[in-house]
Protein backbone atom coordinates (compact mmCIF):
# COMPACT_ATOMS: atom_id res chain seq x y z
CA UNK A 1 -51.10 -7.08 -50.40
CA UNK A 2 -47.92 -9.09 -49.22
CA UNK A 3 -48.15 -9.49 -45.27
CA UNK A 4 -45.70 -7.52 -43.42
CA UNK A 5 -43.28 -9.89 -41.53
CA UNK A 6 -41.41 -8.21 -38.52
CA UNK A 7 -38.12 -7.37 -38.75
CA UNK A 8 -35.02 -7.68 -36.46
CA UNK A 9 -34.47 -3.55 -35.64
CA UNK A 10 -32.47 -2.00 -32.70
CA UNK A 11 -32.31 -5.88 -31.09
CA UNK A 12 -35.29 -6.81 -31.42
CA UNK A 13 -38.44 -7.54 -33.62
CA UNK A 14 -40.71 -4.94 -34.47
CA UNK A 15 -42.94 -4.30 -37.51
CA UNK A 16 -41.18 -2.35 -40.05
CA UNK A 17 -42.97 0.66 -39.74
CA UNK A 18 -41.24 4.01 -38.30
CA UNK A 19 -42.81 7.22 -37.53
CA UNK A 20 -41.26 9.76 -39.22
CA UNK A 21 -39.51 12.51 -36.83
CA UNK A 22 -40.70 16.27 -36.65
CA UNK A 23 -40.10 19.03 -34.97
CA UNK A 24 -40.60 21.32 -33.18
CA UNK A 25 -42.90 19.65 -31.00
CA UNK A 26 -44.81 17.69 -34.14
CA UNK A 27 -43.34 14.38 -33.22
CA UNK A 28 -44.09 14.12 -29.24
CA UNK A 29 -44.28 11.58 -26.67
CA UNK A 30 -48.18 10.75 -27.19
CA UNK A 31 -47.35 9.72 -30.99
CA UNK A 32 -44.47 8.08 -30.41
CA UNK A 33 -45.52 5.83 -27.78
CA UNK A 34 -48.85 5.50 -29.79
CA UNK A 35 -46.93 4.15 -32.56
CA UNK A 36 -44.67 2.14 -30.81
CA UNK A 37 -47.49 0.35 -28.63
CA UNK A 38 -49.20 -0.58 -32.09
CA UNK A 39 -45.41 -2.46 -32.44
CA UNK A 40 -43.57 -0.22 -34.72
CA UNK A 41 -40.38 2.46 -33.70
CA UNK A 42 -42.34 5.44 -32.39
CA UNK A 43 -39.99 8.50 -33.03
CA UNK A 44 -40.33 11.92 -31.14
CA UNK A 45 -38.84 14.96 -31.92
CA UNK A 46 -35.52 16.44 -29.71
CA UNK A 47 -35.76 19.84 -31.73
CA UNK A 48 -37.08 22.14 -29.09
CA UNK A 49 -39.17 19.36 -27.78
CA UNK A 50 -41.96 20.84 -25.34
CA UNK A 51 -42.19 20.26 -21.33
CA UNK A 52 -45.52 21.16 -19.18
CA UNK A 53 -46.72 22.81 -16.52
CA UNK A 54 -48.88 20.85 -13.56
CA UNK A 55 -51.81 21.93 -15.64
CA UNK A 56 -50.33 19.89 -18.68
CA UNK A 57 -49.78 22.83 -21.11
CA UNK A 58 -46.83 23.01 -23.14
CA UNK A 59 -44.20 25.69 -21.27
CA UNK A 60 -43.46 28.87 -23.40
CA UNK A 61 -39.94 29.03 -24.35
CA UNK A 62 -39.11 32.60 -23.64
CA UNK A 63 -36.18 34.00 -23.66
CA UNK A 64 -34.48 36.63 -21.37
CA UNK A 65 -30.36 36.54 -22.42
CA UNK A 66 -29.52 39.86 -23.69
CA UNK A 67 -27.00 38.01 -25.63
CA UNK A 68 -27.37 35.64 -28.74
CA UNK A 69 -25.00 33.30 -26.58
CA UNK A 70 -26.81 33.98 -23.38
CA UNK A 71 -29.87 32.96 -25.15
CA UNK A 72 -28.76 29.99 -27.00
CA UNK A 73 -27.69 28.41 -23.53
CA UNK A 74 -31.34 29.14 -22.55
CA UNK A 75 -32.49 27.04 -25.96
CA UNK A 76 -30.25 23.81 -24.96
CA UNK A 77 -31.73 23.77 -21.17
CA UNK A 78 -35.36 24.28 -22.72
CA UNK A 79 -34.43 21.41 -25.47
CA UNK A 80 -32.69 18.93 -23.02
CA UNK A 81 -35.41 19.55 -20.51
CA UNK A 82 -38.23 18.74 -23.18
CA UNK A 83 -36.46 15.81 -24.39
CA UNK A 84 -36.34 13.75 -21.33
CA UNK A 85 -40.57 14.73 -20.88
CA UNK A 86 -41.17 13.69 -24.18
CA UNK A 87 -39.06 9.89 -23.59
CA UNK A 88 -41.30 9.26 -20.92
CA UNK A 89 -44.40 10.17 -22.16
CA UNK A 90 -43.52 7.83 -25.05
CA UNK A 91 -42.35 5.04 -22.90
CA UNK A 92 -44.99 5.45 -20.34
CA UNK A 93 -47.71 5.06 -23.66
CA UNK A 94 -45.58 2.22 -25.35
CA UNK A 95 -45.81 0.24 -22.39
CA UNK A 96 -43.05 -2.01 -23.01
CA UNK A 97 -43.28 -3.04 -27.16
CA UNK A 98 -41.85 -1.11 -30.14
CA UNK A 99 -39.03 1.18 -30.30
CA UNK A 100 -38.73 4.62 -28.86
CA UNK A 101 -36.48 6.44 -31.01
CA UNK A 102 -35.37 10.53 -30.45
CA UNK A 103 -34.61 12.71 -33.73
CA UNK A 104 -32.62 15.04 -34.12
CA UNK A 105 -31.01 17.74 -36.84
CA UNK A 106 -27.15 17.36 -36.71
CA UNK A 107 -27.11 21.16 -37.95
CA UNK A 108 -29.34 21.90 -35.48
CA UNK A 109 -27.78 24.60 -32.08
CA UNK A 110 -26.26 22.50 -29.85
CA UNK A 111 -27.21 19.22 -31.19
CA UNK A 112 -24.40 17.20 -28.83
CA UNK A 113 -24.73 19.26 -26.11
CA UNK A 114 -28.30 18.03 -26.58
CA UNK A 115 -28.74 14.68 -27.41
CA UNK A 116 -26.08 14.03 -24.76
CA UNK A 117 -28.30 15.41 -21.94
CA UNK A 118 -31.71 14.01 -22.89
CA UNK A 119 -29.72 10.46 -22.93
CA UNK A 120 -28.24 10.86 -19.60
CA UNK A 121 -31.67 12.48 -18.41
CA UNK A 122 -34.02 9.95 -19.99
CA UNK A 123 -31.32 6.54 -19.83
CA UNK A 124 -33.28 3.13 -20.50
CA UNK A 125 -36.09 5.02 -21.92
CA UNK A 126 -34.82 5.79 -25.35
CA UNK A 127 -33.46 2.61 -27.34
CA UNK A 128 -32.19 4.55 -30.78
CA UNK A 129 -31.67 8.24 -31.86
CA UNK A 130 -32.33 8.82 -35.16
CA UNK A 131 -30.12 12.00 -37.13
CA UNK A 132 -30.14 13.85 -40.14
CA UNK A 133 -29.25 17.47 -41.94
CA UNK A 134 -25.86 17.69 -42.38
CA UNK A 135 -23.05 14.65 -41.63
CA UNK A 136 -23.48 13.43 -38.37
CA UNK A 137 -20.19 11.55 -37.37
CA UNK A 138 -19.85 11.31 -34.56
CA UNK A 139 -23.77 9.87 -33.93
CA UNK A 140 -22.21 6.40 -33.31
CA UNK A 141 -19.64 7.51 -30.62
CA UNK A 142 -22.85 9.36 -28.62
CA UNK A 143 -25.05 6.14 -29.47
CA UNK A 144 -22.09 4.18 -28.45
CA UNK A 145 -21.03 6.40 -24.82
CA UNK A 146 -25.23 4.95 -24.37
CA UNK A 147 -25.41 1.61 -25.50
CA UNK A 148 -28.30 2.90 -27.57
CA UNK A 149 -28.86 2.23 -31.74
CA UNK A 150 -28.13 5.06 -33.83
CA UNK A 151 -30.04 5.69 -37.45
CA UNK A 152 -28.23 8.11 -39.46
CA UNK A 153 -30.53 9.55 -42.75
CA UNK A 154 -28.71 9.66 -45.71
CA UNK A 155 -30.16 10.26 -49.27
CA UNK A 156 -27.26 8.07 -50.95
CA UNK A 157 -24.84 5.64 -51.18
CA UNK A 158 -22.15 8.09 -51.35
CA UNK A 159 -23.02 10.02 -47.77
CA UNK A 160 -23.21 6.54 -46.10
CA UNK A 161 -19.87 5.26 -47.48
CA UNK A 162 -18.41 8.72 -46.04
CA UNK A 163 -19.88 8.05 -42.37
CA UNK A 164 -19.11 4.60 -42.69
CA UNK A 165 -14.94 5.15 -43.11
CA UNK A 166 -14.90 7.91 -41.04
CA UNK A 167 -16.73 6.72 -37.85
CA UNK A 168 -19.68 4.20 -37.99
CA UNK A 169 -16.94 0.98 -38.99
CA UNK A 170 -15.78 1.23 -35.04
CA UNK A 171 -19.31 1.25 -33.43
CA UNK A 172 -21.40 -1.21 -36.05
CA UNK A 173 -22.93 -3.45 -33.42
CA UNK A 174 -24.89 -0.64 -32.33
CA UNK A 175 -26.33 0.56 -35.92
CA UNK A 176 -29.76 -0.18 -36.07
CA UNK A 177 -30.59 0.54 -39.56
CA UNK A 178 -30.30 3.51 -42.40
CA UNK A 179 -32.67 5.64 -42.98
CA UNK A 180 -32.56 6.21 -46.77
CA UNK A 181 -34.62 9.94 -46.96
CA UNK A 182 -36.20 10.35 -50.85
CA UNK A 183 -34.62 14.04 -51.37
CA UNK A 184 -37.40 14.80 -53.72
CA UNK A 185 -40.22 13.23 -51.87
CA UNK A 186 -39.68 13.81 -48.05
CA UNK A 187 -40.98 16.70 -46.17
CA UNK A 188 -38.92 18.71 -43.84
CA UNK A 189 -35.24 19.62 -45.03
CA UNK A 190 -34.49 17.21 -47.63
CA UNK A 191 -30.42 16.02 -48.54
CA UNK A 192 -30.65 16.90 -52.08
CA UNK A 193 -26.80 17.55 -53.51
CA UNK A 194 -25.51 20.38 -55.96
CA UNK A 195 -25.30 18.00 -58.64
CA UNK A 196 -28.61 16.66 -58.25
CA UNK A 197 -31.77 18.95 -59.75
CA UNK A 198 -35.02 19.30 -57.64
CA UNK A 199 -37.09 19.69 -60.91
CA UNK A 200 -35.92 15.97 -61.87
CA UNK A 201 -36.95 13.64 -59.58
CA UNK A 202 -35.27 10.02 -59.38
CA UNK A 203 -36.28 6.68 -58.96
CA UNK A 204 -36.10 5.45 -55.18
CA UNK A 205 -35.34 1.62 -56.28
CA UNK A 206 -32.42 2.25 -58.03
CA UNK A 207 -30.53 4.29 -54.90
CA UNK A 208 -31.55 1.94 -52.34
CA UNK A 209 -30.53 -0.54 -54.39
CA UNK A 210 -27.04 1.11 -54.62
CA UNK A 211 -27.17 1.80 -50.60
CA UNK A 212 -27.57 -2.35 -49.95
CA UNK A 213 -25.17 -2.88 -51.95
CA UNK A 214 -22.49 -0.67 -50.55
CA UNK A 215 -23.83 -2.12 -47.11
CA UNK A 216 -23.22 -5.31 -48.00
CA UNK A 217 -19.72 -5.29 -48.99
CA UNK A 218 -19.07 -3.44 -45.23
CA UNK A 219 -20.85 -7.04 -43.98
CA UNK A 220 -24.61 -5.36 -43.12
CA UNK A 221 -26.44 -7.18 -45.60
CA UNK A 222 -29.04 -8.02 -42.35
CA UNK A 223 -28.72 -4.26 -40.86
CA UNK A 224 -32.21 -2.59 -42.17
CA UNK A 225 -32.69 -0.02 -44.46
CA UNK A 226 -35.90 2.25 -43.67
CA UNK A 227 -37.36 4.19 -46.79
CA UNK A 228 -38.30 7.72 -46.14
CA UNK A 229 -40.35 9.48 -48.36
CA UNK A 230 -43.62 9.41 -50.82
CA UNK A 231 -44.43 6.06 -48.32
CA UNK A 232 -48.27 6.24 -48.21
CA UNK A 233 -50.02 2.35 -49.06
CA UNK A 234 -47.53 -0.36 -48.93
CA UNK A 235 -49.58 -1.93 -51.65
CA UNK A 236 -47.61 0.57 -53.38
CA UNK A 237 -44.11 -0.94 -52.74
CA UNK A 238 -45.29 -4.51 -53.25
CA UNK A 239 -41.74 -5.05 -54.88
CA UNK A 240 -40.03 -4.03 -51.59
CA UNK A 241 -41.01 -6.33 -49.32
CA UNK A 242 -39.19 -9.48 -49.24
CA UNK A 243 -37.06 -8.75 -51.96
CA UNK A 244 -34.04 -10.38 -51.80
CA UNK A 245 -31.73 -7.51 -53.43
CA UNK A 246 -32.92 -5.15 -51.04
CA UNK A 247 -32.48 -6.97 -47.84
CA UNK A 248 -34.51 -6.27 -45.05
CA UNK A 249 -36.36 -2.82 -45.69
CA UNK A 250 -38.68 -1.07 -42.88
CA UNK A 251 -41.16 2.01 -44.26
CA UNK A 252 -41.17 5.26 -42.63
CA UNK A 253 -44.19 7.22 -42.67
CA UNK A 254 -43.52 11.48 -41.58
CA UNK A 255 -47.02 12.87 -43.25
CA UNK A 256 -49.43 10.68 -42.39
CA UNK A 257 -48.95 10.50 -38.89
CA UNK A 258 -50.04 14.35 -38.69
CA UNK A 259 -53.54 13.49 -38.83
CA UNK A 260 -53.84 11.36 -36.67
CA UNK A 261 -56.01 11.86 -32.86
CA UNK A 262 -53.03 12.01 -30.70
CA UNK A 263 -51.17 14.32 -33.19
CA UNK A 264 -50.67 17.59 -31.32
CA UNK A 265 -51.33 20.01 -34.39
CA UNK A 266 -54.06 22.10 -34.32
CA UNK A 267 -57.40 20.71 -36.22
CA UNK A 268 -57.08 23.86 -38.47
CA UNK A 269 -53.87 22.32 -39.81
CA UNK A 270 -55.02 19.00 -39.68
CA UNK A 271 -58.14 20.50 -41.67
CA UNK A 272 -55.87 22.16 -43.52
CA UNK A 273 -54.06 18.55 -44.64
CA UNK A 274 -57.21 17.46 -46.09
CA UNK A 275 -57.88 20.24 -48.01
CA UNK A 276 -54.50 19.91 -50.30
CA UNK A 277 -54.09 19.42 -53.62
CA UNK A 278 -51.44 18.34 -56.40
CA UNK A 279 -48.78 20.35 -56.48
CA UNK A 280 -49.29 22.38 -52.91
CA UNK A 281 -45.84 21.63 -51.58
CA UNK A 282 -43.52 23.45 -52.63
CA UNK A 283 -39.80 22.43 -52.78
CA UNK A 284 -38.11 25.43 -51.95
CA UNK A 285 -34.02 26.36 -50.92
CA UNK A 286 -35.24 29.82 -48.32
CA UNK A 287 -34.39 27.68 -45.43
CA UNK A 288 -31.49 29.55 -43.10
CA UNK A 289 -29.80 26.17 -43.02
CA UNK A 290 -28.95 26.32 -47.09
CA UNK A 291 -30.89 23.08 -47.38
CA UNK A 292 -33.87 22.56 -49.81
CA UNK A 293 -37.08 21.84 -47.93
CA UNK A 294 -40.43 20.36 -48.68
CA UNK A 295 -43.01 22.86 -47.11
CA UNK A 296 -46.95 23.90 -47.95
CA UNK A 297 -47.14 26.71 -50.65
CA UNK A 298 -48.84 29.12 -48.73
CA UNK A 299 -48.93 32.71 -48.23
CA UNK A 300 -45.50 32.87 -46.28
CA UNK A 301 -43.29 31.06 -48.74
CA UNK A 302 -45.33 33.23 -51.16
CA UNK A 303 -44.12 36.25 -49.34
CA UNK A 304 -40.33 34.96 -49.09
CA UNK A 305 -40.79 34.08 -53.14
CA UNK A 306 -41.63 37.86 -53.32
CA UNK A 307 -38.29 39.00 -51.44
CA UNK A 308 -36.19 36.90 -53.55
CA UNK A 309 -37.70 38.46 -57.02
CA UNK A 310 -37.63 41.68 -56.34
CA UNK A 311 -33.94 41.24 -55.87
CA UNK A 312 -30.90 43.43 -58.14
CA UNK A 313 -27.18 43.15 -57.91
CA UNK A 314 -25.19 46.31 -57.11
CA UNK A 315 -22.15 47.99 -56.96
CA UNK A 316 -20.56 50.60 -54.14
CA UNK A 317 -18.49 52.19 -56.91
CA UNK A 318 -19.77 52.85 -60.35
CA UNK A 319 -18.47 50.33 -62.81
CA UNK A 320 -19.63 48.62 -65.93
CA UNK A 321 -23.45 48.76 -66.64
CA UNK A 322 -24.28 49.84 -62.73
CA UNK A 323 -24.15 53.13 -62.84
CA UNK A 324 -27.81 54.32 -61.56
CA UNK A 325 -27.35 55.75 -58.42
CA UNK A 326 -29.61 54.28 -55.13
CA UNK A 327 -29.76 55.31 -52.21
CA UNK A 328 -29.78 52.32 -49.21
CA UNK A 329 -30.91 53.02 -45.68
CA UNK A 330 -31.72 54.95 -43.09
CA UNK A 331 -29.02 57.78 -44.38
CA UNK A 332 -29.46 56.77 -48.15
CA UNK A 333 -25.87 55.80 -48.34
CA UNK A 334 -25.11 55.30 -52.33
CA UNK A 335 -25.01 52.12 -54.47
CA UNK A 336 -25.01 51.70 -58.19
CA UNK A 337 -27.79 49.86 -60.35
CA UNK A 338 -27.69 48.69 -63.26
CA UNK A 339 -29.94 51.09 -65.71
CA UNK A 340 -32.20 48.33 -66.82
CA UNK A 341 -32.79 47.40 -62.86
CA UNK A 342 -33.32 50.56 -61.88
CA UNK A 343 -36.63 51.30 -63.56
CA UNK A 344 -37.98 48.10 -62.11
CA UNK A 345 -36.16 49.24 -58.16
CA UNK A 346 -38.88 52.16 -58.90
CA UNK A 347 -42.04 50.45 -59.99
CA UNK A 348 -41.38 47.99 -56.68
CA UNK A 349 -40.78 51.39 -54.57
CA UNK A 350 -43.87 53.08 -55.91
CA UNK A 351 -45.39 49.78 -54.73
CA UNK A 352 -44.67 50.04 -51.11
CA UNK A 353 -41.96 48.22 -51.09
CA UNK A 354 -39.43 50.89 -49.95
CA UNK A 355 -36.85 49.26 -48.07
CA UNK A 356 -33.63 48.15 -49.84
CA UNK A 357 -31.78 45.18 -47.61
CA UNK A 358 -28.23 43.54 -48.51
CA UNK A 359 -27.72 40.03 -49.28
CA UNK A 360 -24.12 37.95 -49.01
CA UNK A 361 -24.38 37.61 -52.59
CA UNK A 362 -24.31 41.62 -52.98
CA UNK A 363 -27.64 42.47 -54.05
CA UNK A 364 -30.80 44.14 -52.28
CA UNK A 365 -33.69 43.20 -51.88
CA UNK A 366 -36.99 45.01 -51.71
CA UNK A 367 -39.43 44.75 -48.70
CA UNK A 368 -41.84 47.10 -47.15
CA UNK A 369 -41.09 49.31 -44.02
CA UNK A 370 -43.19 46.64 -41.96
CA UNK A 371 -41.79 43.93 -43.26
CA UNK A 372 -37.94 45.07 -42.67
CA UNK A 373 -38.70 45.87 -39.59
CA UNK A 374 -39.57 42.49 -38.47
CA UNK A 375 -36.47 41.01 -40.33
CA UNK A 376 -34.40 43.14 -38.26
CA UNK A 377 -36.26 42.11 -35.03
CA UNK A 378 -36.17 38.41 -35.64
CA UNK A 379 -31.96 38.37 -36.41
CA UNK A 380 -31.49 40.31 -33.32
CA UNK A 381 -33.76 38.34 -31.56
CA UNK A 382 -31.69 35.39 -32.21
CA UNK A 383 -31.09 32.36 -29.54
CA UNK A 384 -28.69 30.20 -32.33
CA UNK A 385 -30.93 27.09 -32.84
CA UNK A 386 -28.97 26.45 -35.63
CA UNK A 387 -25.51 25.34 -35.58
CA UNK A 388 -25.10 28.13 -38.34
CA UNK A 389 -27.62 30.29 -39.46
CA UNK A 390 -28.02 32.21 -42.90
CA UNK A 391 -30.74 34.48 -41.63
CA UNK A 392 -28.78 35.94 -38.59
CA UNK A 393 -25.67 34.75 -39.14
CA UNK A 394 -25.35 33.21 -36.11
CA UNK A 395 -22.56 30.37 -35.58
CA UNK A 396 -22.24 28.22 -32.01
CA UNK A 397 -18.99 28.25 -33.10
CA UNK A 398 -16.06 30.47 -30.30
CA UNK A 399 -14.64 32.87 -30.11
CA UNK A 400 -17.32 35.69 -32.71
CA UNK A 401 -19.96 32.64 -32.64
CA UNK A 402 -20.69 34.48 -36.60
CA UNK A 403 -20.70 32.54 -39.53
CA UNK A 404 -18.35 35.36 -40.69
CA UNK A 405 -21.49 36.58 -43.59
CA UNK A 406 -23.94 38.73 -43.65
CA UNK A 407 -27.31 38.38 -42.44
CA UNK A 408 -29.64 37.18 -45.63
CA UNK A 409 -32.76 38.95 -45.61
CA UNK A 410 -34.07 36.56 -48.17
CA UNK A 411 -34.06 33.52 -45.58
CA UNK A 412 -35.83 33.67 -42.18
CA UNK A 413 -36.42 32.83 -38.34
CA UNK A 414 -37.27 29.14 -38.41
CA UNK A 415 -37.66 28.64 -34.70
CA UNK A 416 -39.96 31.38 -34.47
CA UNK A 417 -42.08 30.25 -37.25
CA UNK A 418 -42.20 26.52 -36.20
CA UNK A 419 -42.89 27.29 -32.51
CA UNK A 420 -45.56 29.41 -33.90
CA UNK A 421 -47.72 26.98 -35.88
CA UNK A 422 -47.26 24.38 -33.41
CA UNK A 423 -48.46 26.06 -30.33
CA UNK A 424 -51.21 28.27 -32.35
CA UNK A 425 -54.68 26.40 -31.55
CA UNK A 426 -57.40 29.28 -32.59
CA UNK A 427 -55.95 31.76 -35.20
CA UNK A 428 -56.37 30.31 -38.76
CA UNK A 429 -54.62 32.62 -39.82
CA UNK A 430 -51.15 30.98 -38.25
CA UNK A 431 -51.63 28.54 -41.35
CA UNK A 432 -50.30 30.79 -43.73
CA UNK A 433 -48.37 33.24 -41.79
CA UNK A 434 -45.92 30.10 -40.96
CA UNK A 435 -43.49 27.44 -42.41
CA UNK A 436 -45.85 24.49 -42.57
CA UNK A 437 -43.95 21.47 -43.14
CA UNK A 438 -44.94 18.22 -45.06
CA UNK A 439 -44.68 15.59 -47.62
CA UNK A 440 -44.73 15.84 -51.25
CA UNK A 441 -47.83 12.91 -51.11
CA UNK A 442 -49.86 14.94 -48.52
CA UNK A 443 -52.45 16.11 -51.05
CA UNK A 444 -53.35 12.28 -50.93
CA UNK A 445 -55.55 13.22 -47.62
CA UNK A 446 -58.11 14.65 -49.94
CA UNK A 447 -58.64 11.64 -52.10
CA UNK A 448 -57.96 8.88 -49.67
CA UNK A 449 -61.28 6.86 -48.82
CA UNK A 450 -59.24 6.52 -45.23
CA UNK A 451 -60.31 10.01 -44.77
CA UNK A 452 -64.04 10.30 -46.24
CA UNK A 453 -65.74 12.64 -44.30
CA UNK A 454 -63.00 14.05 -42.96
CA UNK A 455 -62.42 11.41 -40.71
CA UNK A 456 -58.89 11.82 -38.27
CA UNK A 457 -57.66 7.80 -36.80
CA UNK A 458 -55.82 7.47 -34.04
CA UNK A 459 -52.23 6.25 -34.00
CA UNK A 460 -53.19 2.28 -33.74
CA UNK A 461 -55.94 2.92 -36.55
CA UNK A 462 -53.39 4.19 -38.77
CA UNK A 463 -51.04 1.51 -38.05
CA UNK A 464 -53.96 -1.62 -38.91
CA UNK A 465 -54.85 0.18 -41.64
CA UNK A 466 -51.19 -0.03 -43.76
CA UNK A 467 -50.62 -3.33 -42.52
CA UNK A 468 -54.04 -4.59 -43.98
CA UNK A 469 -54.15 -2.45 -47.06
CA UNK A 470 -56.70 -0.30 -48.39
């Protein structure tokens, strides 16, 4: 394997290796200062980060608004308040070397409001904030109000030049590199574009290739470029390193970093990780953000597969082929099926699955009485984590704070299911009744020698292993 040189990142020289950022509380302080000690860019997560009581146990983040707006105030105070904890438990661990990056979701609720108050919270402790999920413009004015690096993720050429015109031209001293995030490949919400199809993945070469060289002609032919995505052995990307087309490039690993000793999930999941096999995540579009995401194919995506196909357009008036009357709700108000959807509305109703709820897109969908009850309970239980959110239709934006749609039953409560799995230690059973997250290349636990025996490394472990190969 070609040695690994250190690179020039965020002003200074640090191995090219990034942690990957996840949240809610995946990516915490005791990774990220794990990974930067070993001399990489340690990167915790500012999604609902955690905070701890005197005991040292994570904080429950209850909430008591009666309001979705009360209660999203409650979620920024719980998120600023966890990010500052987690920047110094990651610079109190780093000691000094690496990089201690933050990450954030630009669609996330709030995501100014709170990326603003863990830097004035946490200031010197936090040398770059990382950013993805949507088009985060004005990430170089915040970085730039800090005097901290920003690292926007992009999964093209095209989304760069866009942030590049529009705001990063008047703060380039302080961008630290581009994170180039394989839409096919990473885990978590992935940037994959209408014209793109998630059946047919693409070679990574050929778009970082086109990212450089966009890059270049804006004068950053020095400013790194950090792949994100299918990264397991570098021995792997042998025609990366040192290549002169690609200019300095820095690997970012997301999955492997989950089983590791310091990781915080619970060693179900991390049993869980070694257990996968070809084919187990599942690139699905049921997030409430409207992005595709990378997740484990377990039995919750199974169940939100199930909403979406037993699914039929309707009608409220009779008209064209829907003329088989339904009747929706609590007072069976009418709707009109199609004839050849009806007979399958009554097999799925003779099923159990009795309750009919409306999508934005005008059709129902067919759920049991247990199940619709909890959809209802998790939209009003909404605190807005999202900026906008398809499954409540929550928006943080004044004065309705609604993304003017209807709630879509077909989606679900992400916060609730991510605060879930990562706070569950000693129910297996939280494995599969929640959104697990994670790379396209995590089935590669299984059949990795690292792992024989089901052996976990810590953070530094990890880290000597890629650098010296297999």
């Amino acid at each position: 394997m070609k040695a690994l040189n250190a690179i020039r990142m965020g002003g200074v020289d640090v191995l090219p290796l990034v942690e990957g950022g996840k949240g809610v509380a995946v990516s915490n302080g005791f990774t990220c200062g794990a990974w930067a000690s070993s001399g990489g860019a340690g990167t915790f997560s500012a999604v609902n980060p955690d905070s701890y009581d005197e005991a040292g146990h994570p904080i429950p983040q209850t909430y008591r608004g009666r309001t979705r707006r009360d209660r999203h105030e409650e979620l920024v105070d719980y998120a600023i308040a966890g990010g500052i904890t987690q920047a110094q438990q990651a610079h109190d661990i780093a000691g000094g070397r690496g990089r201690i990056h933050a990450n954030l979701l630009w669609e996330m609720g709030g995501a100014e409001r709170v990326i603003t108050g863990v830097l004035e919270g946490a200031r010197g402790l936090i040398n770059g904030i990382t950013c993805g999920a949507g088009m985060p413009y004005r990430l170089s004015e915040i970085a730039a109000r800090f005097g901290v690096h920003y690292y926007p993720i992009v999964s093209s050429a095209r989304a760069f030049n866009a942030l590049w015109k529009r705001a990063y031209s008047k703060a380039a001293a302080l961008l630290g590199g581009v994170v180039y995030e394989d839409p096919w490949l990473a885990g978590g919400h992935n940037g994959l574009s209408n014209g793109e199809a998630p059946d047919q993945p693409e070679d990574p070469f050929p778009r970082v290739l086109a990212l450089r060289k966009l890059m270049r002609t804006f004068g950053l032919d020095q400013t790194p470029i950090i792949m994100a995505g299918g990264v397991w052995w570098l021995e792997e990307w042998q025609d990366w390193i040192d290549n002169p087309e690609l200019g300095p490039i820095a690997f970012q690993f997301g999955t492997r970093p989950l089983l590791t000793q310091e990781s915080p999930i619970s060693p179900g999941w991390k049993q869980r990780l070694l257990s996968l096999k070809p084919g187990d995540v599942f690139l699905n579009r049921f997030s409430p953000t409207g992005f595709y995401s990378s997740a484990v194919n377990n039995a919750f995506i199974g169940e939100l597969r199930g909403r979406s196909e037993r699914q039929v357009a309707y009608s409220t008036e009779p008209v064209g082929e829907h003329v088989a009357e339904f009747g929706v709700g609590p007072r069976r108000r009418l709707v009109y099926l199609a004839v050849g959807d009806f007979g399958r509305v009554r097999q799925w109703v003779n099923e159990g699955y009795t309750e009919a709820l409306r999508t934005p897109d005008t059709t129902l969908v067919f759920v049991t009485s247990e199940q619709a009850a909890q959809i209802n309970a998790d939209q009003v239980a909404c605190m807005g984590c999202l900026s906008t959110c398809r499954f409540s239709n929550w928006s943080q934006e004044e004065p309705d704070f609604s993304n003017g749609k209807k709630a879509d039953p077909r989606s679900f409560c992400i916060q609730k299911t991510l605060q879930d799995i990562a706070h569950t230690r000693d129910d297996e059973d939280a494995l599969d009744r929640n959104l697990m997250f994670a790379g396209h290349n995590a089935y590669r636990f299984g059949s990795d020698p690292f792992y024989s025996n089901g052996y976990i490394p810590s953070v530094r472990e990890l880290v000597e292993r890629i650098l010296t190969g297999r």
